[in-house]
N, C-alpha and C. Protein backbone atom coordinates (compact mmCIF):
# COMPACT_ATOMS: atom_id res chain seq x y z
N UNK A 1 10.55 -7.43 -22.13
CA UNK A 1 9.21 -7.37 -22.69
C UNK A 1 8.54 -8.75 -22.55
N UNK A 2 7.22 -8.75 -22.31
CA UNK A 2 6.96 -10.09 -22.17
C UNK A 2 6.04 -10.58 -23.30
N UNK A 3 5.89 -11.65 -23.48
CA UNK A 3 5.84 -12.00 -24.73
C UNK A 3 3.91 -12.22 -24.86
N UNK A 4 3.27 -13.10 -26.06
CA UNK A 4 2.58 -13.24 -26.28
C UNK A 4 1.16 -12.31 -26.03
N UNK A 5 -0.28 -12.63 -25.57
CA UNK A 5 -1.24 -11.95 -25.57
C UNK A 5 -2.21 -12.48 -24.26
N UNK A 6 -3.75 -12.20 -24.31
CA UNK A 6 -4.25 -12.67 -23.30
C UNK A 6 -4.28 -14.42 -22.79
N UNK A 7 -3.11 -14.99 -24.08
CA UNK A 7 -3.09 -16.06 -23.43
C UNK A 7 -2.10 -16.73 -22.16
N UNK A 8 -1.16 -15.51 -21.59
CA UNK A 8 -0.96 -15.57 -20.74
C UNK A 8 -1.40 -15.59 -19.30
N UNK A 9 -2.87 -15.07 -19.28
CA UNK A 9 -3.41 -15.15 -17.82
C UNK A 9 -2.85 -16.18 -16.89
N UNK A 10 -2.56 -17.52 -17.15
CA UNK A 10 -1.96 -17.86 -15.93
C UNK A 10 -0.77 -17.88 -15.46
N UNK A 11 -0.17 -17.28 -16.26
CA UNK A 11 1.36 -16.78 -15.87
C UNK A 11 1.36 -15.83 -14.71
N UNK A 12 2.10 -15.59 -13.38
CA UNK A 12 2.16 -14.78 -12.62
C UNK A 12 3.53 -14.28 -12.66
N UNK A 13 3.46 -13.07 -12.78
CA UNK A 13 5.07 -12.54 -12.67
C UNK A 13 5.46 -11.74 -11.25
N UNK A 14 6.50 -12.31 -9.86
CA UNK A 14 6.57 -11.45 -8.67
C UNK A 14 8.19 -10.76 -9.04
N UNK A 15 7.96 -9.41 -8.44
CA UNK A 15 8.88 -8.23 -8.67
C UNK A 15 9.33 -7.77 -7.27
N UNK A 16 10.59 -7.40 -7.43
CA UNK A 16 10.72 -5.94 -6.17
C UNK A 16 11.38 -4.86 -6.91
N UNK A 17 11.00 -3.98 -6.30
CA UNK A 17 11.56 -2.26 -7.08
C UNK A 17 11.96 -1.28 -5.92
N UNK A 18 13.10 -0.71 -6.12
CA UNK A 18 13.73 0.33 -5.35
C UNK A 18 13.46 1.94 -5.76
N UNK A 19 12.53 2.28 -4.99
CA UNK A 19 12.34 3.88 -6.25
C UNK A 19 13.31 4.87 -5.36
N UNK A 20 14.67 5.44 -6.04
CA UNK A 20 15.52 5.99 -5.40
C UNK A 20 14.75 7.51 -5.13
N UNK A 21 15.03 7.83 -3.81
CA UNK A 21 14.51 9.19 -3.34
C UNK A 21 15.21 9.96 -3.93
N UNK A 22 16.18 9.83 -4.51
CA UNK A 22 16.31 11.49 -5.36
C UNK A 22 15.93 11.60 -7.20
N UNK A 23 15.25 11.06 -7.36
CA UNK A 23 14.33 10.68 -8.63
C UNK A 23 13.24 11.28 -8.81
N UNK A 24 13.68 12.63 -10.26
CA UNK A 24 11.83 13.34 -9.72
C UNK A 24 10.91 12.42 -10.21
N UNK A 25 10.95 11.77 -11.47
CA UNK A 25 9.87 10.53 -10.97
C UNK A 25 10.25 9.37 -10.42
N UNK A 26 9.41 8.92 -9.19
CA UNK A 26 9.68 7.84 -8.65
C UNK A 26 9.38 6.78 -9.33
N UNK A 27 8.47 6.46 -10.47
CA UNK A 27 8.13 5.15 -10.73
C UNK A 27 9.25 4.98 -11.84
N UNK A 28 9.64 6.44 -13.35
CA UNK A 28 10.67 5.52 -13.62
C UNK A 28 9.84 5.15 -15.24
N UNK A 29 10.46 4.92 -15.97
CA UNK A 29 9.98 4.19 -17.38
C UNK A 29 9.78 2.93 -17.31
N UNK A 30 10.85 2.14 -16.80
CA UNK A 30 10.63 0.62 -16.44
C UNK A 30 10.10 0.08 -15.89
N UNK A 31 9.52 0.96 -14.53
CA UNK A 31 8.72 0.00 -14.14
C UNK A 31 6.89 0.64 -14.22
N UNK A 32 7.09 1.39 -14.75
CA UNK A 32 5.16 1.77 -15.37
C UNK A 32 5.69 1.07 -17.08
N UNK A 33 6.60 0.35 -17.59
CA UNK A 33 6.59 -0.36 -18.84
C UNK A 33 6.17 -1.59 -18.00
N UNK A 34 6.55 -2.20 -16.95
CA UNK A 34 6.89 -3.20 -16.65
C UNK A 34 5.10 -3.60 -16.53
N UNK A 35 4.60 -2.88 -15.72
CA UNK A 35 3.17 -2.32 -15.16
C UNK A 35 2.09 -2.79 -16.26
N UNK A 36 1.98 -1.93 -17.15
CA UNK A 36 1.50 -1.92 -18.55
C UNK A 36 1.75 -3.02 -19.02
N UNK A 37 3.03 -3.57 -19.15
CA UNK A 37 3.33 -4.89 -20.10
C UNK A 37 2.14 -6.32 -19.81
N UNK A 38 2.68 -6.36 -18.62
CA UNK A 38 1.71 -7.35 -17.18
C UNK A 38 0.35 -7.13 -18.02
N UNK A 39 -0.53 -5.69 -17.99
CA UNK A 39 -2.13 -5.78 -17.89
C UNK A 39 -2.42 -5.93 -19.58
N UNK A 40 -1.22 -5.36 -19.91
CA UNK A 40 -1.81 -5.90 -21.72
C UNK A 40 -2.16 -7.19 -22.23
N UNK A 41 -0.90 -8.03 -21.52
CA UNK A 41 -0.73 -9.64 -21.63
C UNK A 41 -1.60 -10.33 -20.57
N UNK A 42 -2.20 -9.87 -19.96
CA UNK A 42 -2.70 -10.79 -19.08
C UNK A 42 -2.11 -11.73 -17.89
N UNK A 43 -1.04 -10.76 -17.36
CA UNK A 43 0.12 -11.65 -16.65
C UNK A 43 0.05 -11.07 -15.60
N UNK A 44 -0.67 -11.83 -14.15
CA UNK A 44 -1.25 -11.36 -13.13
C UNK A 44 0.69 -11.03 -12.40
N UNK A 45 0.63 -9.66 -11.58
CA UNK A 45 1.60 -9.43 -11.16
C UNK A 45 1.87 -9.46 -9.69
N UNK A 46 2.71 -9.34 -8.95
CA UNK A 46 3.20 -9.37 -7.30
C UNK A 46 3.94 -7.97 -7.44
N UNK A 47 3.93 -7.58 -6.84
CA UNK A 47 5.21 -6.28 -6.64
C UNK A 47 5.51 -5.42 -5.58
N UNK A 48 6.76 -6.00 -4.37
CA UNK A 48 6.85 -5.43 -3.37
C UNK A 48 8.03 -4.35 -3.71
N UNK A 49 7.49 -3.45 -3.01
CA UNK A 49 8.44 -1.70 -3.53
C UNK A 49 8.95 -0.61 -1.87
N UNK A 50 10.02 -0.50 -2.58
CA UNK A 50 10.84 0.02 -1.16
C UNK A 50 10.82 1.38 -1.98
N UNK A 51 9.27 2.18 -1.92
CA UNK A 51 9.04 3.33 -2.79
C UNK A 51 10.02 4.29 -2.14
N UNK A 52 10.03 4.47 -1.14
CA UNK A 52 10.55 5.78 -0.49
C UNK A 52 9.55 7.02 -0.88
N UNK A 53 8.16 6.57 -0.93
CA UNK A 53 7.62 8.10 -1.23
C UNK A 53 5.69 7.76 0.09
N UNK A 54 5.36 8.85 0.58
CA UNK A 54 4.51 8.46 1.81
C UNK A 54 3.67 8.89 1.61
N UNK A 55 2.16 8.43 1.83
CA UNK A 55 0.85 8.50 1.59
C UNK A 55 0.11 8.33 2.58
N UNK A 56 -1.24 8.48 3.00
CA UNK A 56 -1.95 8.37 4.43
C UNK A 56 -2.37 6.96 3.89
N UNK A 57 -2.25 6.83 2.31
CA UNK A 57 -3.26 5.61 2.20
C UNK A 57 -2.53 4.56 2.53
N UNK A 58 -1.25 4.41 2.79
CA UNK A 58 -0.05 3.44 3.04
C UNK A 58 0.08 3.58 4.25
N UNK A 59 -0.10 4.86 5.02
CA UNK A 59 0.16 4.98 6.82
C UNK A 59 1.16 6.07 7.14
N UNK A 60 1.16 7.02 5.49
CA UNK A 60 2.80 7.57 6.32
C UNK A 60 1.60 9.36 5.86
N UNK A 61 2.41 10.19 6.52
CA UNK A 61 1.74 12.00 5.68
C UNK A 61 2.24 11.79 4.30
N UNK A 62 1.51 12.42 3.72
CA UNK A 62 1.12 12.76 2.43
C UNK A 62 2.97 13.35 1.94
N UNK A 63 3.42 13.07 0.68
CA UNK A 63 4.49 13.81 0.36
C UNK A 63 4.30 13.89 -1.46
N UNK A 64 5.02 14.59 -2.14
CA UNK A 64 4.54 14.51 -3.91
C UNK A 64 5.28 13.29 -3.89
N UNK A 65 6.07 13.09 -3.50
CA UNK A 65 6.52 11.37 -4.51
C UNK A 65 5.49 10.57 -4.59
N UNK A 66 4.42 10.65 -3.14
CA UNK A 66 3.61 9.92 -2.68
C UNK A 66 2.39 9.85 -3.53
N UNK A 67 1.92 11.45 -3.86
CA UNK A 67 0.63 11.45 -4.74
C UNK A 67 1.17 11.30 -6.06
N UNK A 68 2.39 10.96 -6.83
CA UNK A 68 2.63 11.18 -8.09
C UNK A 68 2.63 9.16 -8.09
N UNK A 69 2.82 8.48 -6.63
CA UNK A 69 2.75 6.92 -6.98
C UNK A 69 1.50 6.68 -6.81
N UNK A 70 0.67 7.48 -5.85
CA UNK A 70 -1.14 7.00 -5.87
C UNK A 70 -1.60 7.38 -7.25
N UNK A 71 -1.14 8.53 -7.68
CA UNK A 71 -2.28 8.55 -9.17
C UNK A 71 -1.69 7.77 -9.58
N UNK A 72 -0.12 7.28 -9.84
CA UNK A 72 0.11 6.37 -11.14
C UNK A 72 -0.96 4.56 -10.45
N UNK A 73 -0.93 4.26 -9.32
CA UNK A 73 -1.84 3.08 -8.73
C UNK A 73 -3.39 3.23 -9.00
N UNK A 74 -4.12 4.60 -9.48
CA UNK A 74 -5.06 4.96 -9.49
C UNK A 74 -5.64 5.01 -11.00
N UNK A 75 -4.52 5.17 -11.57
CA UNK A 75 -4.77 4.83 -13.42
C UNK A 75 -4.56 3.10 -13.51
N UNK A 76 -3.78 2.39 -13.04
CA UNK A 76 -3.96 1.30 -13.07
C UNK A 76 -4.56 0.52 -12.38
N UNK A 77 -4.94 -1.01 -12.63
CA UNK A 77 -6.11 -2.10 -12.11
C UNK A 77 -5.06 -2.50 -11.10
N UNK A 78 -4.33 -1.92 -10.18
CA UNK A 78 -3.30 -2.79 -9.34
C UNK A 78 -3.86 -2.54 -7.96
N UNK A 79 -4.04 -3.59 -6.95
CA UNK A 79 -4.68 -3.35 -5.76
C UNK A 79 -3.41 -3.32 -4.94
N UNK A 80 -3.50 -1.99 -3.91
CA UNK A 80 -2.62 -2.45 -2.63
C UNK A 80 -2.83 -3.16 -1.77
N UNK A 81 -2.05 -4.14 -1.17
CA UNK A 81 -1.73 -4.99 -0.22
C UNK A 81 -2.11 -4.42 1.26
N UNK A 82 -0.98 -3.48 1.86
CA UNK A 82 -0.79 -2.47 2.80
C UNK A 82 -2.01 -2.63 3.64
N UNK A 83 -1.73 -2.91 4.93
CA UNK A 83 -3.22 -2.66 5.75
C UNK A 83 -2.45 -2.34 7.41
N UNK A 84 -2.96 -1.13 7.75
CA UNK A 84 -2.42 -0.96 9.02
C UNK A 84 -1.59 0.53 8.55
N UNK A 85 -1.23 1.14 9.53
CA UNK A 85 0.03 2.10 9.47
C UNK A 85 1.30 1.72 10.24
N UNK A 86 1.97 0.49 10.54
CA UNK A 86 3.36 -0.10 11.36
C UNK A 86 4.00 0.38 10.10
N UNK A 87 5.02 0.96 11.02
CA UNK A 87 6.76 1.09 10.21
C UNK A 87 7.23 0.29 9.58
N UNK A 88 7.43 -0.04 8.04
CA UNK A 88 8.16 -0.75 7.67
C UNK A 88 9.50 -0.61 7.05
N UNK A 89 9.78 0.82 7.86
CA UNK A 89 11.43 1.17 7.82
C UNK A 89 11.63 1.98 9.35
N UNK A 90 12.66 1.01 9.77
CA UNK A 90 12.82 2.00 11.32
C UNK A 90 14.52 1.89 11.39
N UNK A 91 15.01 2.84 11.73
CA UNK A 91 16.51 3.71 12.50
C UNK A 91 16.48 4.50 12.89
N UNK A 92 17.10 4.34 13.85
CA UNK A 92 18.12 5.55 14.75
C UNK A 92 16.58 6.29 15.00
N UNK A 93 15.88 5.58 15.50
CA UNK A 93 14.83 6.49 16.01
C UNK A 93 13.56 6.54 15.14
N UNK A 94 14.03 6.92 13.78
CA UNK A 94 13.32 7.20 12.68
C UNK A 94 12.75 5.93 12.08
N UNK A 95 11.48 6.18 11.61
CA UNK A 95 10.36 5.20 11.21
C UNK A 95 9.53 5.55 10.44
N UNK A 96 8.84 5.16 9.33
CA UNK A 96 8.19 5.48 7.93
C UNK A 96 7.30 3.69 7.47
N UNK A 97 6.60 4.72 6.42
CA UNK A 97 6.08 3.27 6.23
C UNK A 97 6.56 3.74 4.43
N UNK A 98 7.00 2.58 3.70
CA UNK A 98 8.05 3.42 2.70
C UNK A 98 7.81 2.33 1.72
N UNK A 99 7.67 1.05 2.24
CA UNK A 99 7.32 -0.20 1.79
C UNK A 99 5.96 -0.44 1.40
N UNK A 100 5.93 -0.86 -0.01
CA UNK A 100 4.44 -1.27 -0.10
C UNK A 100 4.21 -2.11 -0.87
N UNK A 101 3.36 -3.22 -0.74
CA UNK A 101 2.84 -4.47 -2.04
C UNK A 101 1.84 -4.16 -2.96
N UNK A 102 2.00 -4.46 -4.23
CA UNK A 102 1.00 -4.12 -4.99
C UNK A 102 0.63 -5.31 -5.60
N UNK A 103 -0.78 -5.54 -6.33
CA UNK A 103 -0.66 -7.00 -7.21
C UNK A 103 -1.87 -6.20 -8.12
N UNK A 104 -1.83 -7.73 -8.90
CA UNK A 104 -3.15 -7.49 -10.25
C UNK A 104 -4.39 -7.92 -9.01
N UNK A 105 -5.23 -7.17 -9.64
CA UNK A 105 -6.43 -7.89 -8.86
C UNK A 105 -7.12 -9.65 -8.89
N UNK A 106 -6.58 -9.98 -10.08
CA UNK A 106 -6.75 -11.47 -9.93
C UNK A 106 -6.00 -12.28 -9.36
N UNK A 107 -5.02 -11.65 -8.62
CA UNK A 107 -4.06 -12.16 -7.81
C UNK A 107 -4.37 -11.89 -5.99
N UNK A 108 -5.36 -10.42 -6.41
CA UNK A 108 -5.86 -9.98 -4.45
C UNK A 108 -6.28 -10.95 -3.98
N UNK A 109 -7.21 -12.20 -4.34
CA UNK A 109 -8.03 -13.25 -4.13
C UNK A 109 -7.39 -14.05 -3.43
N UNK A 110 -6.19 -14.38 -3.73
CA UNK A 110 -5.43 -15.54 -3.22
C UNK A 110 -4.45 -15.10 -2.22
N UNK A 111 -4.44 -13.82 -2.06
CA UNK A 111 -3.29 -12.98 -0.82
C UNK A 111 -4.21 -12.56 0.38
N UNK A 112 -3.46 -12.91 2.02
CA UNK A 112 -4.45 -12.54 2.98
C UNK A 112 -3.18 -12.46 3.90
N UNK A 113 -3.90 -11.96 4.89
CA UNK A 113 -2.92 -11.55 6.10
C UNK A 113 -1.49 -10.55 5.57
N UNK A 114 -1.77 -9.88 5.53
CA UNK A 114 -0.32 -8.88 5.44
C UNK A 114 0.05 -7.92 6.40
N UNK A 115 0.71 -8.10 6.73
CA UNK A 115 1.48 -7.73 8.05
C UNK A 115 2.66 -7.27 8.19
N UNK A 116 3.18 -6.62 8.83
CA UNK A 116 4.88 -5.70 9.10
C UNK A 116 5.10 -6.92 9.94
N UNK A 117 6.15 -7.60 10.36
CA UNK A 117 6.74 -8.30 11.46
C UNK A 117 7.19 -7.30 12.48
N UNK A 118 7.39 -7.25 13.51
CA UNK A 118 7.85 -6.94 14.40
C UNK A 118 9.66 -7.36 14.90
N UNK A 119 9.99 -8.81 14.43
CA UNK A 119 10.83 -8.93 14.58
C UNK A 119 11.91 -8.78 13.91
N UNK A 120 13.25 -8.78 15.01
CA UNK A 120 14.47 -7.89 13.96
C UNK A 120 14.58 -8.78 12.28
N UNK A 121 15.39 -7.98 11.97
CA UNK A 121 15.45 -8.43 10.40
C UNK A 121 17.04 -8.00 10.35
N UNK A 122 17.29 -8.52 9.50
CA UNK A 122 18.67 -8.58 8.53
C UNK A 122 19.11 -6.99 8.01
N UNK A 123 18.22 -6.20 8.43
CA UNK A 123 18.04 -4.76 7.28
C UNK A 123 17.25 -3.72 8.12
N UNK A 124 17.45 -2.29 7.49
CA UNK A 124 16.68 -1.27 8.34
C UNK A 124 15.32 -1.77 7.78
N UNK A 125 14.94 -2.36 7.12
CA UNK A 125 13.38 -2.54 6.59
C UNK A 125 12.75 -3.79 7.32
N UNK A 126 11.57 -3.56 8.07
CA UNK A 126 10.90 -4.67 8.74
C UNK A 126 10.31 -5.51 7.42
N UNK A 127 10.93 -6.98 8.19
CA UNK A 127 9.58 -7.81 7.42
C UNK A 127 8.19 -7.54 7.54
N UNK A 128 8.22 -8.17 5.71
CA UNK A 128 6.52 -7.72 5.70
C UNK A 128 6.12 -9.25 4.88
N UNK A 129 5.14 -10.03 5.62
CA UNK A 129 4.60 -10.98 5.52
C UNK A 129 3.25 -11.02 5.11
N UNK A 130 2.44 -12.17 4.42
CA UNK A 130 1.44 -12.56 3.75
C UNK A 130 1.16 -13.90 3.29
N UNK A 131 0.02 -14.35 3.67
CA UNK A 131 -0.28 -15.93 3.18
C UNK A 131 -0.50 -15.91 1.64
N UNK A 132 -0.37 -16.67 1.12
CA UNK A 132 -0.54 -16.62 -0.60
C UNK A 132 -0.90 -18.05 -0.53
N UNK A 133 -2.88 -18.21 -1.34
CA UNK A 133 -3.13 -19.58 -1.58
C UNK A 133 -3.92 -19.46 -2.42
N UNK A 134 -4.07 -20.72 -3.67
CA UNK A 134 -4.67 -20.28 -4.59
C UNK A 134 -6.44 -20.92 -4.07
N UNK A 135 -6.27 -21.33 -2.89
CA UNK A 135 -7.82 -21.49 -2.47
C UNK A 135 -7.83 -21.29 -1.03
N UNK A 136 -7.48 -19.72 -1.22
CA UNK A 136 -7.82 -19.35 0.80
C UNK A 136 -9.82 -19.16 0.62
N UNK A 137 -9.65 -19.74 2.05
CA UNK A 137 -10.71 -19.70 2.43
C UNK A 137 -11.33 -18.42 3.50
N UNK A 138 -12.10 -17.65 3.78
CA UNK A 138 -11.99 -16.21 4.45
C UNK A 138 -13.12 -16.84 5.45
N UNK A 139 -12.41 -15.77 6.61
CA UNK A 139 -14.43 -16.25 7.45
C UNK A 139 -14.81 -14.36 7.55
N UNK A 140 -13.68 -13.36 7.27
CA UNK A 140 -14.35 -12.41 6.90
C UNK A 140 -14.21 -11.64 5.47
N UNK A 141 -14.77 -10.82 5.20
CA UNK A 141 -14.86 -10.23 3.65
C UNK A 141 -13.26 -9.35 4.01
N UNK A 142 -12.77 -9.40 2.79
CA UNK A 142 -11.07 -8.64 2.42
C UNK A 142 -11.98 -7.46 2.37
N UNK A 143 -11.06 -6.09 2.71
CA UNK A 143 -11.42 -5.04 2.84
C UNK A 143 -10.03 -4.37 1.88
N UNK A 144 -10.40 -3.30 0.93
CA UNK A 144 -9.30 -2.91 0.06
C UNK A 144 -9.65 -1.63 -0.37
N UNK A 145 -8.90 -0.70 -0.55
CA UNK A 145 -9.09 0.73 -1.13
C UNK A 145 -9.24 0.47 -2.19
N UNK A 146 -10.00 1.60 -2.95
CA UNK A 146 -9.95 1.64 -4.43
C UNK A 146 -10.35 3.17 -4.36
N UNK A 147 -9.75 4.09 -4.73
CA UNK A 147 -9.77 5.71 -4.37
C UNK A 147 -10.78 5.93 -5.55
N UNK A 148 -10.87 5.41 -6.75
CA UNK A 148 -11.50 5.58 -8.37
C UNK A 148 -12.86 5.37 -7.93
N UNK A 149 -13.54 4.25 -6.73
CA UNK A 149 -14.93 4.41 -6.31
C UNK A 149 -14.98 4.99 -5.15
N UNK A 150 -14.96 5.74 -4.79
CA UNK A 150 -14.82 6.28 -2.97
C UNK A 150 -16.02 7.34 -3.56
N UNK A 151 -16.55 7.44 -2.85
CA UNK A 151 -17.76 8.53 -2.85
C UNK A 151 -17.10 9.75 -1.31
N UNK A 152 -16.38 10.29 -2.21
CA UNK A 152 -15.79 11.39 -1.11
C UNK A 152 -16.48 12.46 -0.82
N UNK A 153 -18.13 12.60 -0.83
CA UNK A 153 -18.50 13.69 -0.14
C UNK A 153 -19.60 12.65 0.78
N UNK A 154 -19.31 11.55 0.55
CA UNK A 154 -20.38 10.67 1.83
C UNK A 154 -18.77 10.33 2.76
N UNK A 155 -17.69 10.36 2.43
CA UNK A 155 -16.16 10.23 3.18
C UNK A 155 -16.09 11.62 3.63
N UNK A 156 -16.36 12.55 3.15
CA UNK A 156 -16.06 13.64 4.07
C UNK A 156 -16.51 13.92 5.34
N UNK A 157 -18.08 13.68 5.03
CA UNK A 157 -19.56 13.60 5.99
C UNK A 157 -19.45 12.60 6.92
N UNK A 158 -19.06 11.29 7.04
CA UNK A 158 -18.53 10.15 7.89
C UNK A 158 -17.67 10.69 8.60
N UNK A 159 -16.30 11.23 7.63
CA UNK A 159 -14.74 11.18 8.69
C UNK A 159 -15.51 12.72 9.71
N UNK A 160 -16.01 13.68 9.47
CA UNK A 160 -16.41 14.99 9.79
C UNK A 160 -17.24 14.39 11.22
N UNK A 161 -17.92 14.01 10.98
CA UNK A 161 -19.00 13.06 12.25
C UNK A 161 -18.13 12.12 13.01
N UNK A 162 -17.46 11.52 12.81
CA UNK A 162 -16.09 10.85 13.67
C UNK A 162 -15.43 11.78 14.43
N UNK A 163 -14.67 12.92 13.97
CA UNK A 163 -14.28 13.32 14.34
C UNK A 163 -14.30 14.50 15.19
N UNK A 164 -16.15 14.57 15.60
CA UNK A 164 -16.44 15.60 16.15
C UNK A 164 -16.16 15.45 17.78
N UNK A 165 -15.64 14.15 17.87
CA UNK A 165 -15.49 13.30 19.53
C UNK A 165 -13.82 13.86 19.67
N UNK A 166 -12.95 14.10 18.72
CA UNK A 166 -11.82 13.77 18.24
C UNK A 166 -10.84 15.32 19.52
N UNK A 167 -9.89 14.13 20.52
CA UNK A 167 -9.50 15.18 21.07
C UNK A 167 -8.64 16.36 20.65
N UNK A 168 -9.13 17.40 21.32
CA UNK A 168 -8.51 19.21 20.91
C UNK A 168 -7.11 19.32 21.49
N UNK A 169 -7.20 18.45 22.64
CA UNK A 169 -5.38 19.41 23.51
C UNK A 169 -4.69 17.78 23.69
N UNK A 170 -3.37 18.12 23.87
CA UNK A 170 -2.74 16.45 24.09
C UNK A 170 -1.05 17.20 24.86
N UNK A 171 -1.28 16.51 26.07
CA UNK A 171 -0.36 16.95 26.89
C UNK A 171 0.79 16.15 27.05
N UNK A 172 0.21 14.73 26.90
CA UNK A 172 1.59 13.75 26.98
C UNK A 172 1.92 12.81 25.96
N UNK A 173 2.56 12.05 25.95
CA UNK A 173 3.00 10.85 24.85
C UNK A 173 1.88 10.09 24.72
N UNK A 174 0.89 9.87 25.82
CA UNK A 174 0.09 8.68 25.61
C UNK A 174 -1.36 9.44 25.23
N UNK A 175 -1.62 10.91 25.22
CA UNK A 175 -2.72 11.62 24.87
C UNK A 175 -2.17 11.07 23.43
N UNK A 176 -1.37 11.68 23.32
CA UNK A 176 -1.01 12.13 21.58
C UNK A 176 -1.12 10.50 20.86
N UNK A 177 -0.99 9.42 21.36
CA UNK A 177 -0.70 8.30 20.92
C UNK A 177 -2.35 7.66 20.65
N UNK A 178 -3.42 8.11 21.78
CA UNK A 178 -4.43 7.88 21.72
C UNK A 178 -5.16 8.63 20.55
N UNK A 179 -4.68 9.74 20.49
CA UNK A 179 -5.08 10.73 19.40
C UNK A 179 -5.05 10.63 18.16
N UNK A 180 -4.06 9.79 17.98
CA UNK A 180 -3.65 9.23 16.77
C UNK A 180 -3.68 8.15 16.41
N UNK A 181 -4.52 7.48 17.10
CA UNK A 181 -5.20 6.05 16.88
C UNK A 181 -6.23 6.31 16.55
N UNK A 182 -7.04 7.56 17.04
CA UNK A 182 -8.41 7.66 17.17
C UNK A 182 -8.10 8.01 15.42
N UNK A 183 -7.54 9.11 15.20
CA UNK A 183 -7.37 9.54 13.57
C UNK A 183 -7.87 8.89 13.07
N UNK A 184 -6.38 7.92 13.55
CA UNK A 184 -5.96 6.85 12.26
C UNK A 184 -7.55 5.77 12.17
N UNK A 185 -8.19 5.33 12.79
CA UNK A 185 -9.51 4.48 12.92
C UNK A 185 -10.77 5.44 12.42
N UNK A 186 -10.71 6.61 12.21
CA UNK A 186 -11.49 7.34 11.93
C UNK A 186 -11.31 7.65 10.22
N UNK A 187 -9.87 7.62 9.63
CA UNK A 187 -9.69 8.14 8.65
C UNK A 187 -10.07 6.88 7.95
């Protein structure tokens, strides 16, 4: 439990969490206590999570572990990190994006560049990298989801008009690869 009141704001607390895939809830008591504790006290948080549950908004199809961790991210002030759809779990073929960073929003300010590495790692999980400064300087505006303001019938009307270019038949690896770039840049 962490202690005191809003006079903690400059305390930062960084986490990692394993949400085991056979868990019907993935987040768990401890760590939506952990969650809560942070925004009561004022204790800006870090939190990289090897969820095991997949979302389009992270890069992977939609699964329930996935929408039961977006609404719980969607009741709370926690911004995702995540930008891109790269694998940040690959074997034996198989690849997911499973990994994801979360923080307090007074903490988004000072985090930029986040990225999957490409190179090998120690583990089936790719590194995932990020600058952290408490005075980055931007030359463009951070771009970040927030699903709670999305005006989803001007998102429907956009992605619908995108996708009226959007190819019908895909014959080879590199149709289908184009196809799914186009999606993915459209969605």
């Amino acid at each position: 439990s962490l202690g005191g009141g809003r006079e903690n704001s400059g305390y930062l607390l960084v986490a990692s969490a394993y949400l085991p895939s056979e868990e019907k809830d993935p987040l768990g008591p401890a760590l939506r206590k952990l969650v809560r504790d942070c925004e009561a006290k004022g204790v800006k948080l870090l939190l990289g999570m090897d969820c095991n549950a997949h979302h389009s908004i992270w890069g992977s199809n939609d699964n329930a572990r996935g929408e039961t961790l977006l609404d719980f991210l969607v009741t709370t002030n926690l911004s995702l990190l995540n930008r891109g759809n790269v694998a940040t779990f690959a074997v034996s073929g198989r690849d997911s994006v499973i990994d994801i960073t979360i923080c307090s929003p007074a903490l988004e300010m000072d985090l930029s560049n986040w990225k999957v590495l490409m190179e090998p790692s120690v583990s089936d999980h790719r590194t995932i990298s990020f600058c952290w400064s408490a005075n980055v300087t931007r030359s463009e505006p951070i771009m970040s989801r927030n699903p709670r303001a999305t005006d989803w019938t001007l998102y429907r009307t956009v992605l619908e008009e995108k996708l009226r270019e959007f190819p019908r038949k895909y014959g080879s690896a590199t149709e289908i690869e184009s196809a799914n770039r186009i999606l993915t840049n459209s969605i």
